[in-house]
C-alpha atoms as a PDB file:
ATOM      1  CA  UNK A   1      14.465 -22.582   0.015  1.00  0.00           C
ATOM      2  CA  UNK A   2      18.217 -21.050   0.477  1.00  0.00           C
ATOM      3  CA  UNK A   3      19.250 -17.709  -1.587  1.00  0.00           C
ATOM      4  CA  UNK A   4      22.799 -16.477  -1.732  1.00  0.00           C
ATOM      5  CA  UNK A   5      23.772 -13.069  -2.649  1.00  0.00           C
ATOM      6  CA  UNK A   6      26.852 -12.293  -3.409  1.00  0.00           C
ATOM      7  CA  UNK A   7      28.695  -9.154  -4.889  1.00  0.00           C
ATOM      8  CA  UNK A   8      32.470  -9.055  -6.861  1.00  0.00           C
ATOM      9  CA  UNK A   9      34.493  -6.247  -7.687  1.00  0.00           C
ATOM     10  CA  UNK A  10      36.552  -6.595 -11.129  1.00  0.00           C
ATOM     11  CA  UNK A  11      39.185  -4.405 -12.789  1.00  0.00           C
ATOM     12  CA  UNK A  12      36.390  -2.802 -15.019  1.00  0.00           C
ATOM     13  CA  UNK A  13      33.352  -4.440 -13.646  1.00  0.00           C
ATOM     14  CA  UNK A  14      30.846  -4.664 -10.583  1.00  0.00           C
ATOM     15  CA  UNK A  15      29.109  -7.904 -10.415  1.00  0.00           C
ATOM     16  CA  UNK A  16      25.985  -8.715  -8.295  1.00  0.00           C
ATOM     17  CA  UNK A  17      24.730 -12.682  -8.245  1.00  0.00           C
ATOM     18  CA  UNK A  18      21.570 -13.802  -6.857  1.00  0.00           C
ATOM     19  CA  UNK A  19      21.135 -17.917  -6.827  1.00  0.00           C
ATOM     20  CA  UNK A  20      19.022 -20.245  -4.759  1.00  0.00           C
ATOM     21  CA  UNK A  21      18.461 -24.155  -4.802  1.00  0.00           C
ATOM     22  CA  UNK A  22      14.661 -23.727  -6.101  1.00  0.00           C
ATOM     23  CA  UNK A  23      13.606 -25.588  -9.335  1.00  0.00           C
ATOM     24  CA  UNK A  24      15.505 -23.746 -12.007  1.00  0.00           C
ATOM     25  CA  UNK A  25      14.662 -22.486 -14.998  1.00  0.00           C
ATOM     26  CA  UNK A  26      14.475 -24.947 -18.413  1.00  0.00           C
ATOM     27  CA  UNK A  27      17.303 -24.075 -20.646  1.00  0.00           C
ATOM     28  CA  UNK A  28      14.969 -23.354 -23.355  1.00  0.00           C
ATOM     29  CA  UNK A  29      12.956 -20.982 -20.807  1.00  0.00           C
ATOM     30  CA  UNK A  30      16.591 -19.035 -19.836  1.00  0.00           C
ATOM     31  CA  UNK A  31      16.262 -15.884 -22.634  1.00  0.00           C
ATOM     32  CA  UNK A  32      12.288 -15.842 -22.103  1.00  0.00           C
ATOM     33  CA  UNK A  33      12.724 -14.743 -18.456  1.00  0.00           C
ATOM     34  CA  UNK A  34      13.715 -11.132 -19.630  1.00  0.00           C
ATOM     35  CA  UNK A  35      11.234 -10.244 -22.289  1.00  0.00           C
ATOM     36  CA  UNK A  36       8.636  -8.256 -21.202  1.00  0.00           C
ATOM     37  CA  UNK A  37       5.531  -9.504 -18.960  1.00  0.00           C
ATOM     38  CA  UNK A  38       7.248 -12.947 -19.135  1.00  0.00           C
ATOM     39  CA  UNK A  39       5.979 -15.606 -16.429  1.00  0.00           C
ATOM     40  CA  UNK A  40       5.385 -18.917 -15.682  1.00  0.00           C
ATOM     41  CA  UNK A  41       1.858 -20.635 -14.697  1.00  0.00           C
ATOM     42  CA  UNK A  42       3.347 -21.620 -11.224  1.00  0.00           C
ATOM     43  CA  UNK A  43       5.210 -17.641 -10.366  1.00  0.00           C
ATOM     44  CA  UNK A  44       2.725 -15.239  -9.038  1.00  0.00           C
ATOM     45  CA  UNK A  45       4.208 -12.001 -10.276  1.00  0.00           C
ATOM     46  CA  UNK A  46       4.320  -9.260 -12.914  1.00  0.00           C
ATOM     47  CA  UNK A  47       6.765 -10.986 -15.357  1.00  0.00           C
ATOM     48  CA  UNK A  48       8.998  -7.262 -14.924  1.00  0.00           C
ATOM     49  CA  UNK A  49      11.223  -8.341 -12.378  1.00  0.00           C
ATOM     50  CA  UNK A  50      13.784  -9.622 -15.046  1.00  0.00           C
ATOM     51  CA  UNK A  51      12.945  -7.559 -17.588  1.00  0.00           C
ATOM     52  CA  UNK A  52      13.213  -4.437 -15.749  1.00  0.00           C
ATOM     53  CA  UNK A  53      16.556  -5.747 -14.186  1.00  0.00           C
ATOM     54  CA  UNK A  54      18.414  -6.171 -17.786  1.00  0.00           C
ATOM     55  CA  UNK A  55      16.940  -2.950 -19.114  1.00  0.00           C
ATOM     56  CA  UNK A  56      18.524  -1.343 -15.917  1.00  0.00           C
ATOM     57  CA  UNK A  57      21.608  -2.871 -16.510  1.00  0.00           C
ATOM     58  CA  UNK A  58      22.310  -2.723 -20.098  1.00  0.00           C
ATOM     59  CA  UNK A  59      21.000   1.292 -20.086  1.00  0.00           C
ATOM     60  CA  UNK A  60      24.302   1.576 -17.779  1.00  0.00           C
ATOM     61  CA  UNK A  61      25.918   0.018 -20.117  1.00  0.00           C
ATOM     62  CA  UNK A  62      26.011  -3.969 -18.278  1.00  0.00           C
ATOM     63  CA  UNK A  63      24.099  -7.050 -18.924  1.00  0.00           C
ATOM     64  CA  UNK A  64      22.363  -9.373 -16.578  1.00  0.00           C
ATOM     65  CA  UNK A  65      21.962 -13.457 -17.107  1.00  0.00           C
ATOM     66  CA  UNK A  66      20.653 -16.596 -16.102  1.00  0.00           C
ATOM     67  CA  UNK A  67      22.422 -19.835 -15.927  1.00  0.00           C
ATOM     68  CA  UNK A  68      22.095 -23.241 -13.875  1.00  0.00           C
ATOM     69  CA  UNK A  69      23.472 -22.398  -9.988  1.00  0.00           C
ATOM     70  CA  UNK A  70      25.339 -24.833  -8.497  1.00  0.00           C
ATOM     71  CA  UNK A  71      23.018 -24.731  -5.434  1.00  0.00           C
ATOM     72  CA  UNK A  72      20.306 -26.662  -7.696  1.00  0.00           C
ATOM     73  CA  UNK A  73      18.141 -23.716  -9.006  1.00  0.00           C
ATOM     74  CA  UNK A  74      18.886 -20.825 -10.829  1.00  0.00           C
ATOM     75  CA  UNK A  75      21.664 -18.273 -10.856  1.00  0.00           C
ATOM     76  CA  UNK A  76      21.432 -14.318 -11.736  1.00  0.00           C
ATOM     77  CA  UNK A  77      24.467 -12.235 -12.801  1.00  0.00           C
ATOM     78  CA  UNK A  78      23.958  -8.744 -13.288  1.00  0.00           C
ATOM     79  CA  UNK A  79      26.920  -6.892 -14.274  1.00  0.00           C
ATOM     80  CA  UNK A  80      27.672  -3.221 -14.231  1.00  0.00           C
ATOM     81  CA  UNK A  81      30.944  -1.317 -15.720  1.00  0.00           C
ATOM     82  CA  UNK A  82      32.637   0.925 -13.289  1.00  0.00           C
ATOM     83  CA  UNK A  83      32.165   4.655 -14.071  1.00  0.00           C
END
């Protein structure tokens, strides 16, 4: 399994990504992976790493997503506003 990380510096923004070329996540699974205690039968963690990731992020005033990666699995953005 590959993982890229990769950082961006906007205007107004900081941007951290995290992808790989696992299995993905279902589109109708995408919005689940950041409620609380959220996982999967086949993940052997917590369900908090998302959560706790977006709560993070949108306390300092940011957001963080999930989308399709062009790698083949799934793509993180978490994005921070410069202080």
């Amino acid at each position: 399994s590959r993982i890229k990380i990769t950082g961006e510096e906007g205007e107004n923004t900081i941007s951290v990504r995290v992808e790989d070329d696992g299995k993905g996540i279902p589109d109708d699974m995408k919005e689940k992976v950041f409620e609380r205690s959220y996982s999967d039968e086949s993940s052997h963690g917590t369900g908090m790493g998302a959560y706790l990731v977006k709560m993070i992020a949108q306390a300092c005033e940011g957001d963080a997503t999930v989308k399709d990666s062009q790698l083949g699995g799934a793509r993180f953005d978490v994005i921070l506003n410069k202080v």
